[in-house]
Protein backbone atom coordinates (compact mmCIF):
# COMPACT_ATOMS: atom_id res chain seq x y z
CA UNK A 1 0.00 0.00 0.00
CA UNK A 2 1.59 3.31 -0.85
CA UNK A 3 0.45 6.53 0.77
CA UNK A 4 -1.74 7.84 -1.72
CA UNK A 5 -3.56 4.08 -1.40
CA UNK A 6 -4.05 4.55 2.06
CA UNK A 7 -5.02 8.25 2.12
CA UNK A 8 -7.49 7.07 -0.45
CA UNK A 9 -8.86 4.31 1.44
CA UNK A 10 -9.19 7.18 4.49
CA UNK A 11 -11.21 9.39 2.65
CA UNK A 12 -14.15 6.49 1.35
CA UNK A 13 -13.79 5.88 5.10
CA UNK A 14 -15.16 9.52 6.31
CA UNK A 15 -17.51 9.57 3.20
CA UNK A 16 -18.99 5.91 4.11
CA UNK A 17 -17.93 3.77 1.30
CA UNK A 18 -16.00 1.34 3.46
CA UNK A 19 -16.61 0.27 7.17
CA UNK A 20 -13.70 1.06 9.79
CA UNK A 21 -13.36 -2.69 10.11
CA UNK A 22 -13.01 -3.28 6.35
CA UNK A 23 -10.43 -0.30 6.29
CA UNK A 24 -8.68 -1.69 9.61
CA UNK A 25 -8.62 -5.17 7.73
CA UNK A 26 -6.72 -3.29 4.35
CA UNK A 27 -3.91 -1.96 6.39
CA UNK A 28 -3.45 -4.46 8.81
CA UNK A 29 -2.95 -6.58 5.33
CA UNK A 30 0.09 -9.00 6.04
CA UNK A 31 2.84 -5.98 5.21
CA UNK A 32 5.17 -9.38 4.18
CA UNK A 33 4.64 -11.68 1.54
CA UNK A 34 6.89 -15.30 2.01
CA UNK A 35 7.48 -16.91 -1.43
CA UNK A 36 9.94 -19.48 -0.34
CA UNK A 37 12.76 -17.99 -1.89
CA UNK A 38 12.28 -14.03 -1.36
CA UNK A 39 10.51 -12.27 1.65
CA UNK A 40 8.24 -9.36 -0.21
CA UNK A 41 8.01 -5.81 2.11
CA UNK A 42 4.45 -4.66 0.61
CA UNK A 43 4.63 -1.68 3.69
CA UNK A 44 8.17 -0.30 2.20
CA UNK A 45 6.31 2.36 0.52
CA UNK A 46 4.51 3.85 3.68
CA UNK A 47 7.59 4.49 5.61
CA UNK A 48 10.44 5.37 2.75
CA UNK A 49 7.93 6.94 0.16
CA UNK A 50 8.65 4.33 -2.24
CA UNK A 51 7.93 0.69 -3.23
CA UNK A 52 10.33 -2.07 -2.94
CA UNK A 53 13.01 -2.11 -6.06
CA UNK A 54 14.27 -5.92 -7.45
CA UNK A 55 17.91 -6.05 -8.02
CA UNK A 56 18.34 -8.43 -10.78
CA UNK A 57 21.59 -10.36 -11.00
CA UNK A 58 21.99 -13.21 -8.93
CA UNK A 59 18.08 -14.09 -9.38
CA UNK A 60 16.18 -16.88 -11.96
CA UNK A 61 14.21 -15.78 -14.42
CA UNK A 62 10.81 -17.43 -12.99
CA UNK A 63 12.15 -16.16 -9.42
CA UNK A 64 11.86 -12.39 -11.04
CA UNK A 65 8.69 -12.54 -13.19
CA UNK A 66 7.20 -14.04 -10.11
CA UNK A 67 8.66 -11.17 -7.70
CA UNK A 68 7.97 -8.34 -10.38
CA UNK A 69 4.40 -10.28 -10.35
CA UNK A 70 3.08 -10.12 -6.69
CA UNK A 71 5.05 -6.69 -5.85
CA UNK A 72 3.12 -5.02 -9.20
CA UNK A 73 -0.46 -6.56 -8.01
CA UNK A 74 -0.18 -5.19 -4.47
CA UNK A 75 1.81 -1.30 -5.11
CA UNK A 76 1.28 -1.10 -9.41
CA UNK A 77 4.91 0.21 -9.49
CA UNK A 78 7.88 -2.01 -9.65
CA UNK A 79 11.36 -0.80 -10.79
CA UNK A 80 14.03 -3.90 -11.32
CA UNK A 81 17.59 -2.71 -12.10
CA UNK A 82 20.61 -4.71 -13.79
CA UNK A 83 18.06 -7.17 -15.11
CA UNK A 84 19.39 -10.05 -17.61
CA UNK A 85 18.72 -10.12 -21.33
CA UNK A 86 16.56 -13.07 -20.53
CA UNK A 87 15.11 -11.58 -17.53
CA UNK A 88 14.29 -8.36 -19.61
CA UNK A 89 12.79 -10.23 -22.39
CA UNK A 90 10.59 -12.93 -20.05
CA UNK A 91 9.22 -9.10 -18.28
CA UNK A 92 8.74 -7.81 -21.26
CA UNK A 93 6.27 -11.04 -22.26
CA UNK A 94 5.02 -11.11 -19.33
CA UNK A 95 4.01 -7.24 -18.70
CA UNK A 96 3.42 -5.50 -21.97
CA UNK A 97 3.60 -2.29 -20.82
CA UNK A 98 6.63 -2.58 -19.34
CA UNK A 99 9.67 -0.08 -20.14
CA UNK A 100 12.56 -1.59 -20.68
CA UNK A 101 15.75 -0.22 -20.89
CA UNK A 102 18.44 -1.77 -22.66
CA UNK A 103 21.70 0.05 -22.09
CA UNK A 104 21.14 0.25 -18.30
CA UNK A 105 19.31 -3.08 -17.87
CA UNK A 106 16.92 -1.20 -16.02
CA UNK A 107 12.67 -2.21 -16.62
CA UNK A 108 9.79 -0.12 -14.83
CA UNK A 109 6.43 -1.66 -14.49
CA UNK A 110 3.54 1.00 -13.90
CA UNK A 111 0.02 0.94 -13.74
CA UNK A 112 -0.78 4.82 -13.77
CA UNK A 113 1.04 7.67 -15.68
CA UNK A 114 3.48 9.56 -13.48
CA UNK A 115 3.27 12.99 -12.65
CA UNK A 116 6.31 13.96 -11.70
CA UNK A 117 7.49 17.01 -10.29
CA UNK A 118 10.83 19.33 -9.60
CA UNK A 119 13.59 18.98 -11.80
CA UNK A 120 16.47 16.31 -11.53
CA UNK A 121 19.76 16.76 -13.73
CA UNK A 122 21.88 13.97 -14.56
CA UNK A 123 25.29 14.57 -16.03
CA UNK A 124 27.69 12.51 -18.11
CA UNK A 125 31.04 12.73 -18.75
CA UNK A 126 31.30 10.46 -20.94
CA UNK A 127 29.14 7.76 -23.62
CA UNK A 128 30.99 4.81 -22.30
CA UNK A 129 29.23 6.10 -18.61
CA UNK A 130 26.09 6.40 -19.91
CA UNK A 131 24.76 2.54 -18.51
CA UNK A 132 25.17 4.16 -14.89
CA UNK A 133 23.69 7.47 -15.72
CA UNK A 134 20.91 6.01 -17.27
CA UNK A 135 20.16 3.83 -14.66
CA UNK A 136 20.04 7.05 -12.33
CA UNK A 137 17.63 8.50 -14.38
CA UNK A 138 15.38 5.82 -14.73
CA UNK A 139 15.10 5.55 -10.47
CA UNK A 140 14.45 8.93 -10.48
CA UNK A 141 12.02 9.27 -13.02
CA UNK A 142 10.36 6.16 -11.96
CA UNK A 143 10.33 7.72 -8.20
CA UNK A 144 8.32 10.64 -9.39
CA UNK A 145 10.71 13.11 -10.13
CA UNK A 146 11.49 14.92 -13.75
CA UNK A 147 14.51 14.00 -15.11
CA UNK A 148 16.96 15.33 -17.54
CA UNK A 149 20.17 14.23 -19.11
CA UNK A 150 23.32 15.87 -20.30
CA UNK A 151 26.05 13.35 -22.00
CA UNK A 152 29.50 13.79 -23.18
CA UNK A 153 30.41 16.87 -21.44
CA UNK A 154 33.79 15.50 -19.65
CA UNK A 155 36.35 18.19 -18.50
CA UNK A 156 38.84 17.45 -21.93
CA UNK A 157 36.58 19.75 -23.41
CA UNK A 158 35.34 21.83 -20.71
CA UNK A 159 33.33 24.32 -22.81
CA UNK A 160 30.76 21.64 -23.51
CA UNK A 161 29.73 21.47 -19.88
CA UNK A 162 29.38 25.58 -20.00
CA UNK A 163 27.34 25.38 -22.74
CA UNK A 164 24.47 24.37 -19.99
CA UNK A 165 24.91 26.55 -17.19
CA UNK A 166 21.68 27.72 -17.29
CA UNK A 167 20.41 24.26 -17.73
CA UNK A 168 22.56 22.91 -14.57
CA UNK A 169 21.66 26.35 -12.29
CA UNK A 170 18.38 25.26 -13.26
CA UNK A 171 18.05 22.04 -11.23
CA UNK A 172 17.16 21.08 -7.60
CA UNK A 173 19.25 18.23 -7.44
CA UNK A 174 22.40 17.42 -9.75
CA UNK A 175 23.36 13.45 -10.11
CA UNK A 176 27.05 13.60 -11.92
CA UNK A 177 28.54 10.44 -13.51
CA UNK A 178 32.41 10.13 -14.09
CA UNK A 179 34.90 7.64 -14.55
CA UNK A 180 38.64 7.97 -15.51
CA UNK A 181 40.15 10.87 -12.89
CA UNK A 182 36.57 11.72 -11.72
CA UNK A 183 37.04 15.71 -11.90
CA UNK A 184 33.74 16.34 -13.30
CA UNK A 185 31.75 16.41 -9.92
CA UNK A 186 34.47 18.87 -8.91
CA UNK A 187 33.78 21.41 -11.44
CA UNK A 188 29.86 21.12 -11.38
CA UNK A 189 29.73 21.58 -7.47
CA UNK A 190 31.76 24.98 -8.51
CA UNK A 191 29.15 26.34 -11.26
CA UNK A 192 25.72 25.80 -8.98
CA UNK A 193 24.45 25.96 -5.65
CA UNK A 194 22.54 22.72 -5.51
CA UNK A 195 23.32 19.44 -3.93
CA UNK A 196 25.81 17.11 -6.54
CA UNK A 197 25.41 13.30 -5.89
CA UNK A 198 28.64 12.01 -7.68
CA UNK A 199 28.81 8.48 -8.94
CA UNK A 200 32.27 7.05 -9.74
CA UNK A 201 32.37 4.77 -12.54
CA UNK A 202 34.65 1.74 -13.33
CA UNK A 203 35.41 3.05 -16.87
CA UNK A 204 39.02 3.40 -16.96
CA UNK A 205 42.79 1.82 -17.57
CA UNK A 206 45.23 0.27 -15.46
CA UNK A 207 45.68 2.32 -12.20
CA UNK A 208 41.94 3.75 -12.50
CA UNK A 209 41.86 0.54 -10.45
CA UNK A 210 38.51 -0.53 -11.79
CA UNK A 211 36.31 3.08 -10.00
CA UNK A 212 38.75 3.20 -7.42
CA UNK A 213 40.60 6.32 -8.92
CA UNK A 214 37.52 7.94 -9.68
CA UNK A 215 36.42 7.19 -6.13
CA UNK A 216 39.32 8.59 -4.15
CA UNK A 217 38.89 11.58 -6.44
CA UNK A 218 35.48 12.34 -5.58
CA UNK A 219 35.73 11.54 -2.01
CA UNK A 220 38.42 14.28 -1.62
CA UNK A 221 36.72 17.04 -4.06
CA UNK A 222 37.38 20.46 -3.00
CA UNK A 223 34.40 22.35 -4.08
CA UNK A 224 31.37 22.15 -1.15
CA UNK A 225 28.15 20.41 -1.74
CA UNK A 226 29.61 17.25 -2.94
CA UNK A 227 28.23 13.26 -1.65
CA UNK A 228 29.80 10.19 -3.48
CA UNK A 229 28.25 6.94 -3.48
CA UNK A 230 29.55 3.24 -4.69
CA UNK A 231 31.20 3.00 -7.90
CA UNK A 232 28.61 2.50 -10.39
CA UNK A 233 25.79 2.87 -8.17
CA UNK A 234 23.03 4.80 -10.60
CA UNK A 235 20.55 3.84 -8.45
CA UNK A 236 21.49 4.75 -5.41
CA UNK A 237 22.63 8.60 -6.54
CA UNK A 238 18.91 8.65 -8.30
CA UNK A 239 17.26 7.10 -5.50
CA UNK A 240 19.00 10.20 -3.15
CA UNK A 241 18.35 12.97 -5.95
CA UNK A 242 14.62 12.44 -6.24
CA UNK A 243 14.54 12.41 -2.68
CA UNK A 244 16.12 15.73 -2.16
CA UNK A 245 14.34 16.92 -5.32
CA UNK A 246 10.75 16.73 -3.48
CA UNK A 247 11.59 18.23 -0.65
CA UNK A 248 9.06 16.62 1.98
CA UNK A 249 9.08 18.25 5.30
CA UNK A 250 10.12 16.73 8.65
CA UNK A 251 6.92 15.61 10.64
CA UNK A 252 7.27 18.86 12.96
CA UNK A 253 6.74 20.86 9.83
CA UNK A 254 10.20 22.02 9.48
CA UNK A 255 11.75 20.59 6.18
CA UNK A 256 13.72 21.88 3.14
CA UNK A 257 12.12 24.34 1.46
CA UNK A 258 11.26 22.57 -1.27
CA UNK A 259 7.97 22.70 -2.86
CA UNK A 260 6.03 20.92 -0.38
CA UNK A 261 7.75 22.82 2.48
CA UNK A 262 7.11 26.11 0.65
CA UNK A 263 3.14 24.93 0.46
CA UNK A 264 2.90 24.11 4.11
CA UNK A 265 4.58 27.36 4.73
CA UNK A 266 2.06 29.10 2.71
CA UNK A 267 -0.49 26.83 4.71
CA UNK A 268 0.65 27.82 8.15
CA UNK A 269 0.71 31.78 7.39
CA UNK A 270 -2.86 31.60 6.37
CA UNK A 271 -3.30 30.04 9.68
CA UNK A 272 -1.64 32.32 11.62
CA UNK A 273 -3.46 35.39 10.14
CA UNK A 274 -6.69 33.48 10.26
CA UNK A 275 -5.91 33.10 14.16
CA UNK A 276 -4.98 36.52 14.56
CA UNK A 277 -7.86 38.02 12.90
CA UNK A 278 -10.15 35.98 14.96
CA UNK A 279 -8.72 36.75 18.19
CA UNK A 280 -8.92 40.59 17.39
CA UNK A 281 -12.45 39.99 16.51
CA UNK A 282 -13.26 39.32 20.00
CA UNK A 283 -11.58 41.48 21.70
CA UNK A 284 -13.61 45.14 22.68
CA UNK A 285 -12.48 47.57 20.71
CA UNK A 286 -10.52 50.51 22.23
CA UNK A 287 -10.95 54.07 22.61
CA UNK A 288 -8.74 56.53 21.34
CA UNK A 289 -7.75 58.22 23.87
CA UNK A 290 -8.31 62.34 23.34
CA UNK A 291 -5.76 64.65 22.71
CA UNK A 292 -4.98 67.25 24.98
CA UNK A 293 -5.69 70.29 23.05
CA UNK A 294 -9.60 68.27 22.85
CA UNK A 295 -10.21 68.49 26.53
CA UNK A 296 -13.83 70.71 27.14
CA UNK A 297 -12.53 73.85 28.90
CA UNK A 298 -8.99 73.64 28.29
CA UNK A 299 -6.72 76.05 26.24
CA UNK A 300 -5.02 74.50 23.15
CA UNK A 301 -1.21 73.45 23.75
CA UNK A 302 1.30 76.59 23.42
CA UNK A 303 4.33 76.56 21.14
CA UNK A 304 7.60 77.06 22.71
CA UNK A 305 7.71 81.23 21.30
CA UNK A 306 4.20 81.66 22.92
CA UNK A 307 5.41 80.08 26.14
CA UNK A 308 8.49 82.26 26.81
CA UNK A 309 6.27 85.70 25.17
CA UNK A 310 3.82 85.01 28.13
CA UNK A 311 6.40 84.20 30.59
CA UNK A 312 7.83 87.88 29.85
CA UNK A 313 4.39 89.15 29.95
CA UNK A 314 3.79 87.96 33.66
CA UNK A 315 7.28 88.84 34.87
CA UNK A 316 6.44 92.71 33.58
CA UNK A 317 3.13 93.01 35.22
CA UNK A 318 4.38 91.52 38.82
CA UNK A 319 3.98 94.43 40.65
CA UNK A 320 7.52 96.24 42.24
CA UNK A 321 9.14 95.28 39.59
CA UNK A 322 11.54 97.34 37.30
CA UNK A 323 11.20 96.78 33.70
CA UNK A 324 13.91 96.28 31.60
CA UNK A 325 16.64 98.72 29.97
CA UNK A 326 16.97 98.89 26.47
CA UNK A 327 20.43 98.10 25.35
CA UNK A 328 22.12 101.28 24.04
CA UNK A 329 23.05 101.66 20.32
CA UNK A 330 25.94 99.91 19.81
CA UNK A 331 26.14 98.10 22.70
CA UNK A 332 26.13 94.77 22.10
CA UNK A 333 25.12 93.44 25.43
CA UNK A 334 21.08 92.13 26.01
CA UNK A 335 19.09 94.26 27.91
CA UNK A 336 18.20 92.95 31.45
CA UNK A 337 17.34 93.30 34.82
CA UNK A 338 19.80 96.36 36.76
CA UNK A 339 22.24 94.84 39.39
CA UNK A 340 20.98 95.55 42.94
């Protein structure tokens, strides 16, 4: 059962169309599925987001049609990576709709169209590491995520790369693929300000040491913002793209601000004002108080000239008193009051 399954099954709940007991029975479905030789996690998609994915070698052909089988009937999404040409051609019989993907070995089994969302941007440096980029973009895509690919842009001919800036500035998530020296993680983390997943690959000569090289490289890149995972390990850098690419929030409420984060943002400020406008809708309203210069019987405020022009007034008319001399002309003292 994947989320939106189980929110759906919530919602005929309130309306009516299924009993609390029926709905109680749906979830408390047996979350694993024993086939003798696999163990099936049909719950994997309500805690991680995402159904369980079939890694191919090592497995039968019957064992994997009949895996792909039960996992499709009970989620409708199955991704299987690294699948055989046998195993990719008994899916292919036995789900018509399938994509498959030859160069990657990757096949996706879906029931409804994806909608996918935010923007993920995988990079190649080269065609000969296009299997692993491909299968990146396949897990992401098949995740939920849009996905877009850039090939052949390695660093021996670095204007290629600069040709998309706007293109790689443009993502929310960059998955790079490199083999040989592995700079090219290096000198995407130093164009954008997103998160670069880098993916060694085991394309190489002699001391490339079969992704080693490539992984050393990566693992001490200089430029911030870098994570490396296992050499050749598409999925895994897809799997960790799409996640950062939707963004879900933390169940507090505080997440990346992605574009679910920025809705419940949105979501709690219309809250908050709703809140506030309530409360001041209840409260009495206040009175302003009057001014001064409003008071019934009282003379309007004085300006500081008026003030000191009546002072001088009252100080003239107190009786016994001498009234000022008049400065002489020329004299450039201020007239005032005689010295006793």
């Amino acid at each position: 059962m994947r989320p939106d399954d189980l929110r759906a099954l919530l919602r005929r709940v309130r309306r009516g169309a299924v009993t609390p007991a029926d709905a109680a029975r749906a979830i408390a479905e047996a979350p694993l599925e024993q086939l003798g030789f696999a163990t099936l996690d049909h719950q994997r998609a309500l805690r991680t987001g995402a159904p369980e994915v079939v890694f191919g070698p090592g497995k039968s052909v019957p064992d994997l049609v009949a895996i792909v089988n039960r996992l499709y009937a009970r989620t409708g999404l199955v991704l299987a990576t690294r699948v055989s040409d046998a195993g990719r051609e008994a899916l292919r019989r036995a789900f018509p709709n399938a994509r498959v993907y030859e160069r990657s070995g990757a096949v996706v089994v879906r029931r409804h169209p994806p909608r996918p969302r935010g923007r993920v941007l995988v990079v190649c440096a080269g065609t000969s590491d296009l299997p692993v980029a491909e299968e990146a973009a396949v897990t992401a895509e098949a995740l939920g995520s849009r996905v877009e690919l850039i090939a052949e842009v390695g660093v021996a001919g670095l204007h290629r790369l600069l040709a998309h800036r706007e293109r790689l500035r443009g993502a929310r998530a960059l998955v790079v693929v490199a083999g040989l020296e592995g700079a090219l993680p290096s000198v995407v983390a130093g164009l954008v300000d997103r998160p670069v997943i880098a993916v060694p690959t085991s394309v190489g000569y002699g001391a490339h040491f079969g992704g080693l090289a490539p992984l050393l490289a990566m693992l001490n890149s200089c430029a911030p913002g870098v994570t490396v995972v296992n050499v050749n390990n598409g999925f895994g850098a897809g799997y960790a793209a799409h996640l950062v690419n939707v963004g879900k929030p933390a169940p507090g409420g505080a997440g990346r601000p992605g574009v679910a984060s920025r809705g419940g943002a949105r979501l709690r400020l219309g809250l908050r004002l709703a809140l506030s406008r309530a409360r001041s809708g209840n409260r009495p309203e206040r009175t302003a108080t009057a001014p001064r210069d409003a008071t019934p019987g009282r003379p309007a405020p004085l300006g500081n000239a008026a003030r000191r022009r009546r002072r001088a007034r009252r100080r003239d008319a107190t009786p016994g008193r001498t009234a000022p001399l008049e400065a002489a002309p020329g004299d450039r003292r201020k007239a005032g009051r005689p010295k006793a």
